[in-house]
Protein backbone atom coordinates (compact mmCIF):
# COMPACT_ATOMS: atom_id res chain seq x y z
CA UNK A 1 -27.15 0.53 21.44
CA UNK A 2 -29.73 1.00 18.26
CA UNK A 3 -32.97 -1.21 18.74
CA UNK A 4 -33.24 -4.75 16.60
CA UNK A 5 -35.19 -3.04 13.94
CA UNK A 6 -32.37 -0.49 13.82
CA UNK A 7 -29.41 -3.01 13.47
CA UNK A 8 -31.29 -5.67 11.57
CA UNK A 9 -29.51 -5.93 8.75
CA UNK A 10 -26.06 -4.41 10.29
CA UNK A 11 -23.16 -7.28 10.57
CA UNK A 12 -22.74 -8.83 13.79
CA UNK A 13 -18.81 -9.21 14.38
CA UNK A 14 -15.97 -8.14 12.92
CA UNK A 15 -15.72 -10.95 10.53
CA UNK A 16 -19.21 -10.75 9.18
CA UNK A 17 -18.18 -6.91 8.55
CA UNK A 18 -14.70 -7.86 6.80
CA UNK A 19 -17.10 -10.35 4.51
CA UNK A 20 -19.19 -7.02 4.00
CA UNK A 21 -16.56 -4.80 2.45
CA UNK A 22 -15.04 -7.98 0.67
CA UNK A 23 -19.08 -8.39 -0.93
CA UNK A 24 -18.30 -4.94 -2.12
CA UNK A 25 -15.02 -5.75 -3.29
CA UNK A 26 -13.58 -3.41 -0.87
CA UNK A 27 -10.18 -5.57 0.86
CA UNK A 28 -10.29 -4.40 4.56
CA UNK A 29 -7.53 -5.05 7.36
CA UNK A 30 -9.31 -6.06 10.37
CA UNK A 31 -8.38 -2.81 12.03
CA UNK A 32 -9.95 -0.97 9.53
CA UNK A 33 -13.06 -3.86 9.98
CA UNK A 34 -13.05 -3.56 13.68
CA UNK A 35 -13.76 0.50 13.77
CA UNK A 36 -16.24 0.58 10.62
CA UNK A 37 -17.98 -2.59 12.44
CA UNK A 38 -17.79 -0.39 15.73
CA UNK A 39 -19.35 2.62 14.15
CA UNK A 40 -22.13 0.76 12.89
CA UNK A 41 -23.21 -1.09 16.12
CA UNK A 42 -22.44 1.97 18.14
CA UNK A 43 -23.80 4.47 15.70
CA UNK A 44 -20.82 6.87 15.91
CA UNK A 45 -19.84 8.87 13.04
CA UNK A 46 -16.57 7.85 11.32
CA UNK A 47 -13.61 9.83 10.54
CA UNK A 48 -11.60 8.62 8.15
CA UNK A 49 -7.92 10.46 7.43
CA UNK A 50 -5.01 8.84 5.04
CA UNK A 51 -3.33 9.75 1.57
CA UNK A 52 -5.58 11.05 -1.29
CA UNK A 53 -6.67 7.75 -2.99
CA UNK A 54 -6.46 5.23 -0.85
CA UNK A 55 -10.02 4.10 -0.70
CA UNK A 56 -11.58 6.09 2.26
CA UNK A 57 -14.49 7.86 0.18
CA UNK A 58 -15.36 3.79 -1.13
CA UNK A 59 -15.74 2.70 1.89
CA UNK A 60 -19.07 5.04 2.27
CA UNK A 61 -19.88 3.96 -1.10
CA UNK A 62 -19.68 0.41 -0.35
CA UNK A 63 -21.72 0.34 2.91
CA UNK A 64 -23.98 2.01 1.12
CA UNK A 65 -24.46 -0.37 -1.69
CA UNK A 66 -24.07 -4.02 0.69
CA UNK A 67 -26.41 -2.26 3.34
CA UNK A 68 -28.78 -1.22 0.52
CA UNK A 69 -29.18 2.22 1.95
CA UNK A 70 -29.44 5.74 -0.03
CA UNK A 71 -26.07 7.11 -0.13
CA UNK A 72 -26.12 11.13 0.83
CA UNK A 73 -22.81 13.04 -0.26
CA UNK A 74 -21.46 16.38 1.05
CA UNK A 75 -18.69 17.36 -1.23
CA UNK A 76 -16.66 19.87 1.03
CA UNK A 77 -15.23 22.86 -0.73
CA UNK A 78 -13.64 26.34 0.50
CA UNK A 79 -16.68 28.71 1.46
CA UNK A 80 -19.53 26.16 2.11
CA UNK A 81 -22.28 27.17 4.47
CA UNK A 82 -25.38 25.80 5.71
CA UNK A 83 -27.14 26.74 2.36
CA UNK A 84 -25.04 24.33 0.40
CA UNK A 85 -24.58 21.72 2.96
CA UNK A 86 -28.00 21.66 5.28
CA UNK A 87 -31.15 23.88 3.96
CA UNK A 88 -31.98 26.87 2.20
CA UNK A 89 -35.62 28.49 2.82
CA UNK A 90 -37.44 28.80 -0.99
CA UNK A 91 -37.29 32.30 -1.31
CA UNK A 92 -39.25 32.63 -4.46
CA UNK A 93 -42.02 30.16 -3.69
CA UNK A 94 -42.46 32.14 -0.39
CA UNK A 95 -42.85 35.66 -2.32
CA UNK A 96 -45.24 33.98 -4.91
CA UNK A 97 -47.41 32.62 -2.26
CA UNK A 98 -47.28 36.23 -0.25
CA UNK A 99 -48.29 37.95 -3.63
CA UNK A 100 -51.33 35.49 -4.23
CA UNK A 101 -51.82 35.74 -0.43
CA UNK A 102 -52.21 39.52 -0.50
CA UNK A 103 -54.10 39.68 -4.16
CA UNK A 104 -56.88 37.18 -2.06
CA UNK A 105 -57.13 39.48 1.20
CA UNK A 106 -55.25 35.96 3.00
CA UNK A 107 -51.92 37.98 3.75
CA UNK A 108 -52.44 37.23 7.48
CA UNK A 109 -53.44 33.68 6.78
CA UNK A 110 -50.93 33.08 4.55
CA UNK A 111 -48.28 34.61 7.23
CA UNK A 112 -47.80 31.47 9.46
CA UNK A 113 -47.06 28.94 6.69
CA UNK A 114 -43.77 30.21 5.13
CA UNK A 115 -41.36 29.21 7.24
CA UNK A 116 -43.03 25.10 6.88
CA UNK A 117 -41.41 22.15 5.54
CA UNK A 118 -43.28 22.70 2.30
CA UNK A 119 -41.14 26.24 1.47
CA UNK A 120 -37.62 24.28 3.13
CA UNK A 121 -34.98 23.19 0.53
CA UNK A 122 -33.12 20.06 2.24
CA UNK A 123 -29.22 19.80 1.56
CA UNK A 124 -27.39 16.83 2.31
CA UNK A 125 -27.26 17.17 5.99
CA UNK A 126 -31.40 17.66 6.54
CA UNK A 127 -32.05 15.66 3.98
CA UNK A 128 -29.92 12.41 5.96
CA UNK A 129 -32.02 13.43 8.81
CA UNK A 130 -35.24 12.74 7.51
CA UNK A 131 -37.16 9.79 7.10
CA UNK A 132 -35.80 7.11 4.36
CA UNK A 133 -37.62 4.44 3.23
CA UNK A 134 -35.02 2.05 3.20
CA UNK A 135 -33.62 2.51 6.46
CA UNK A 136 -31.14 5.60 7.29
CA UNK A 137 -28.82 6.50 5.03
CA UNK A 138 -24.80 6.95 4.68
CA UNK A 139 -24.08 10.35 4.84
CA UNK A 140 -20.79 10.79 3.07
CA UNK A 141 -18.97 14.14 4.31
CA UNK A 142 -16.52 14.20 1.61
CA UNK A 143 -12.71 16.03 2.45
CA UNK A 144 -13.76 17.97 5.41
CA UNK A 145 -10.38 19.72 5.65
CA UNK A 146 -11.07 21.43 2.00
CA UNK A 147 -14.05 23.38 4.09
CA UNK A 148 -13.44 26.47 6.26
CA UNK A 149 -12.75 25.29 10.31
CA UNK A 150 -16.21 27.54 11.23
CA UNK A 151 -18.06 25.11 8.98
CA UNK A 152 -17.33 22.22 11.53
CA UNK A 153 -18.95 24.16 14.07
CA UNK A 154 -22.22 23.63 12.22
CA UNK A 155 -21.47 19.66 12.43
CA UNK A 156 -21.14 19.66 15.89
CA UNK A 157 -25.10 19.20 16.78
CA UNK A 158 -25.30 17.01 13.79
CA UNK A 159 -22.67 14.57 15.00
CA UNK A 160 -23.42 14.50 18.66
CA UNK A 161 -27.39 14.61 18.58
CA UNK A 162 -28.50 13.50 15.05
CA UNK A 163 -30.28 16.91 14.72
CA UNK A 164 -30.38 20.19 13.10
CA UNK A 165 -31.96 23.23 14.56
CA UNK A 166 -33.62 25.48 12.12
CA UNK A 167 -34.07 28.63 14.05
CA UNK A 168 -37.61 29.67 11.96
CA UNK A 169 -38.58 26.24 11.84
CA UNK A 170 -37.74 24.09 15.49
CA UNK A 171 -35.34 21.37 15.63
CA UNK A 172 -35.46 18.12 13.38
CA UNK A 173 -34.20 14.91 14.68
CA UNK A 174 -33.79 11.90 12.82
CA UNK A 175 -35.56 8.72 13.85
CA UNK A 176 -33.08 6.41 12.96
CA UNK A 177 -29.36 8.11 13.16
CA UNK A 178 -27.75 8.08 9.49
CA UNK A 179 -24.27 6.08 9.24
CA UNK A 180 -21.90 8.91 8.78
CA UNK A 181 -18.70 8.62 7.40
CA UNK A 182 -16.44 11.27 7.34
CA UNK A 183 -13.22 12.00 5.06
CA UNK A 184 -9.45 13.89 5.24
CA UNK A 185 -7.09 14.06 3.43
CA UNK A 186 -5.60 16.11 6.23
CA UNK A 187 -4.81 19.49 3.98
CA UNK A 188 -5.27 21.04 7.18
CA UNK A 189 -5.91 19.47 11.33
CA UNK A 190 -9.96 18.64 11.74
CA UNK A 191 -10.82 20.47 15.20
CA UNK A 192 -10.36 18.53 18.38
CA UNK A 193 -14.31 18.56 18.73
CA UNK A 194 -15.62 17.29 15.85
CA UNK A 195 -12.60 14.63 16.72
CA UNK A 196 -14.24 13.87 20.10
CA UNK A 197 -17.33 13.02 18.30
CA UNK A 198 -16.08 10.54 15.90
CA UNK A 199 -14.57 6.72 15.78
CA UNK A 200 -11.17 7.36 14.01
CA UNK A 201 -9.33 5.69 12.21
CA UNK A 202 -6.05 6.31 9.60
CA UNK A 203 -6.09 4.89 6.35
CA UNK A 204 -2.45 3.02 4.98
CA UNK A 205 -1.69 1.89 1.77
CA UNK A 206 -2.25 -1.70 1.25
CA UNK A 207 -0.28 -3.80 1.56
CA UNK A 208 1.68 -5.75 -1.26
CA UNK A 209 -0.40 -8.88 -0.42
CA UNK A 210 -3.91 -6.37 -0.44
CA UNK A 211 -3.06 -4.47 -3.01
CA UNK A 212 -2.74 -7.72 -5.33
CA UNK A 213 -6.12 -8.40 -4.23
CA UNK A 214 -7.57 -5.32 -4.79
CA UNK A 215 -6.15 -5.01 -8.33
CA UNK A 216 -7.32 -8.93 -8.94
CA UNK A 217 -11.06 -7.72 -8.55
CA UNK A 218 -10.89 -4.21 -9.87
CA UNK A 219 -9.10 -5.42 -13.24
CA UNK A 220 -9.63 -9.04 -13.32
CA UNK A 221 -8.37 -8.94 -16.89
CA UNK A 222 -4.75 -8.78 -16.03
CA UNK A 223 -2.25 -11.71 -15.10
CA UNK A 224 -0.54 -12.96 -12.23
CA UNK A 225 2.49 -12.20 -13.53
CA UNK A 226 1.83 -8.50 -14.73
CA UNK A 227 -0.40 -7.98 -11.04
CA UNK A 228 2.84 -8.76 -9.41
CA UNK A 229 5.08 -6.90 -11.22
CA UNK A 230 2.54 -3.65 -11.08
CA UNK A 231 1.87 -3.76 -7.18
CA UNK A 232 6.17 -3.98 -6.38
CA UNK A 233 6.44 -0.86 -9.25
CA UNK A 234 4.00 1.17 -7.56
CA UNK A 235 4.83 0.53 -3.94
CA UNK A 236 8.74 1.41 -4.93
CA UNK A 237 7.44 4.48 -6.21
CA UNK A 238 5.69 5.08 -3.10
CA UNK A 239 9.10 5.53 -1.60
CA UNK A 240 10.76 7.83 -4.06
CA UNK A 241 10.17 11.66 -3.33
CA UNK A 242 7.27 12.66 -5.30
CA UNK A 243 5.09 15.25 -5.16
CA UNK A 244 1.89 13.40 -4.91
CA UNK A 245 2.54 8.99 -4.95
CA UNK A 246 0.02 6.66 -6.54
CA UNK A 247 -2.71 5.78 -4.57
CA UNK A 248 -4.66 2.97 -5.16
CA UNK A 249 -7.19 4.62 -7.23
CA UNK A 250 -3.92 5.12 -9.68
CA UNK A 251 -3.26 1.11 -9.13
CA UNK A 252 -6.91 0.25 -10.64
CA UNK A 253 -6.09 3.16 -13.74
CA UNK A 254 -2.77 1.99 -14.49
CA UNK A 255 -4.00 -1.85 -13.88
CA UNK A 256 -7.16 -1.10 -16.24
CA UNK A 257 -5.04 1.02 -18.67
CA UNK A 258 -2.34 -1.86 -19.38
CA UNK A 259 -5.13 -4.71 -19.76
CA UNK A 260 -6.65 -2.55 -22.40
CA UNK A 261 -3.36 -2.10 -24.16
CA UNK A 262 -2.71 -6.19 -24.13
CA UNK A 263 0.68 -5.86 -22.00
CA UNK A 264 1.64 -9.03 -20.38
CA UNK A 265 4.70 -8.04 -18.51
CA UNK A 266 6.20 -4.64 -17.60
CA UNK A 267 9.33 -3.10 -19.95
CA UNK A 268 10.66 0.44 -19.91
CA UNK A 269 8.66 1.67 -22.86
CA UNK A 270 5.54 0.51 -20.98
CA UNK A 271 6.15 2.52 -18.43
CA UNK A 272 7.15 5.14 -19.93
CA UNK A 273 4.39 5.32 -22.38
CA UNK A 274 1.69 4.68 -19.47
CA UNK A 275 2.81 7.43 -16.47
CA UNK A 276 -0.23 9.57 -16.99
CA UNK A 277 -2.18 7.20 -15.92
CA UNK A 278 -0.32 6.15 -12.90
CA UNK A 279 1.39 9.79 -11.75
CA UNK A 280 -0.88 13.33 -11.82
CA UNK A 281 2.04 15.91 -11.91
CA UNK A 282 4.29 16.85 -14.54
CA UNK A 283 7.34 17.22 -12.07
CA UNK A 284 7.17 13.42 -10.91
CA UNK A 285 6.42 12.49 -14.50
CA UNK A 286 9.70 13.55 -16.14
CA UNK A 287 11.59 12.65 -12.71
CA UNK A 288 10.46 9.30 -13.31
CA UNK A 289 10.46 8.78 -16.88
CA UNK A 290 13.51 7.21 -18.90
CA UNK A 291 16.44 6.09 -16.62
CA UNK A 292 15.09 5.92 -13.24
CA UNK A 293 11.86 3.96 -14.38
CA UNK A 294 14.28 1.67 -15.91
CA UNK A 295 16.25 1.42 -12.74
CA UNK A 296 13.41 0.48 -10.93
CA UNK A 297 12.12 -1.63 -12.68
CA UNK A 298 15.05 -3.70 -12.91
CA UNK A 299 15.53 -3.68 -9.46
CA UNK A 300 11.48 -5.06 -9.19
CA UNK A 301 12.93 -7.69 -11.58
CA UNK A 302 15.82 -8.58 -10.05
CA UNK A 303 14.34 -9.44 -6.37
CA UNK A 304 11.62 -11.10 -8.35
């Protein structure tokens, strides 16, 4: 359990951690409460998996901004290392200070100093380890499935210990463990050990009821009547066989894109006039657009 001075700040219950996402107008379930409200008090790393869009990267984003700590991301991508993602030693500095080094007759002085914090470029992972003013940070690791599976070996000491070991430098351990959230969008399985390591939890689509809410304060411009209409349009989509269905990032978009366009209920040509902004692909595009839009849309009307 993290000291007082640790968890000072950090909600108490599952409630006052629902009441946390909801001050960041983030709408949690309470099983998604009770594991982010675990890995805080615990100080576990998070691993978050679900659909593409459906609000795991903003839940970093929020605990960052309601715990008022410095938000770290790591951005995974095919072929990162530990150059991109935990250090780098500053190559050039250290050859400029060799060359004034031997020009001075200090070469031998000048020897035992390279390899110190002063010539060592900190990537996101060393640089959530170290000392933060405002408490630890939240170290987003961003679509860990897009990196290579050797790249989560280099996690491993990260996510058990809180430390990285810089074999030219020693080992640096954080004081105060960052909150680390981790992200999938399962392209590919996450390795059983970096699994071990983690709270886990899966990530649904709202539900009608949350989704409503969720739209209400990310586009409080639009009406009842249009919000309700929207959220049953999008979840029928989300049982059609698309290539990639609307998250809720694509809810806000589409909600945000019809307020600025003044619509006050839904009609074909809406719709059809607005799918960029709710579908990404081409192929689900023209599936949807004309007679099946209509169809649905009708049949949202109908139950209505």
């Amino acid at each position: 359990m993290a000291d007082s001075a640790d968890n000072a700040n950090l909600p108490e219950s599952v409630e006052q951690t629902a009441d946390l996402l909801q001050s960041g107008d983030y709408v949690a379930g309470r099983d998604l409460a009770t594991v982010v409200f675990l890995a805080l008090r615990m100080r576990r790393p998070l691993l978050l998996e679900g659909e593409a869009g459906v609000g795991k990267t903003e839940i970093a984003k929020v605990l960052a901004k309601t715990l008022t700590r410095e938000l770290i991301r790591l951005q995974c991508f095919e072929g990162l290392d530990l150059a991109g993602a935990a250090y780098e030693w500053d190559y050039p500095r250290q050859m400029v200070a060799i060359r004034l080094a031997e020009a001075t007759g200090r070469a031998k002085e000048v020897s035992g100093t390279l390899y110190s914090r002063d010539y060592l470029i900190a990537r996101p992972l060393l640089a959530a380890l170290e000392r933060h003013e405002g408490g630890p940070p939240v170290l987003l690791i961003d679509e860990i499935d897009r990196a290579d599976e050797p790249f989560e070996a280099f996690l491993l000491e990260i996510l058990s210990d809180f430390q990285l070991s810089i074999p030219e430098y020693g080992t640096v351990r954080a004081e105060q463990p960052p909150i680390v959230v981790i992200t999938s969008n399962r392209t590919r399985e996450v390795h059983d050990a970096l699994r071990r390591r983690c709270l886990y939890h899966w990530v649904e689509y709202p539900s009608h009821e949350d989704e409503a809410r969720i739209v209400a304060l990310k586009a409080p411009g639009i009406g009842a009547e249009l919000r309700g209409q929207l959220v049953a349009f999008i979840h029928s989509l989300r049982e059609q066989e698309l290539y990639k269905a609307p998250g809720v990032a694509e809810t806000i978009d589409w909600a945000n894109a019809l307020t600025q366009l003044d619509v006050v209920a839904l009609t074909p040509e809406i719709v059809n006039d607005t799918l960029g902004s709710l579908l990404k692909y081409q192929d689900d595009i023209a599936r949807l657009r004309g007679s099946e839009a209509a169809r649905l849309l009708a049949e949202i009307q109908n139950a209505a």
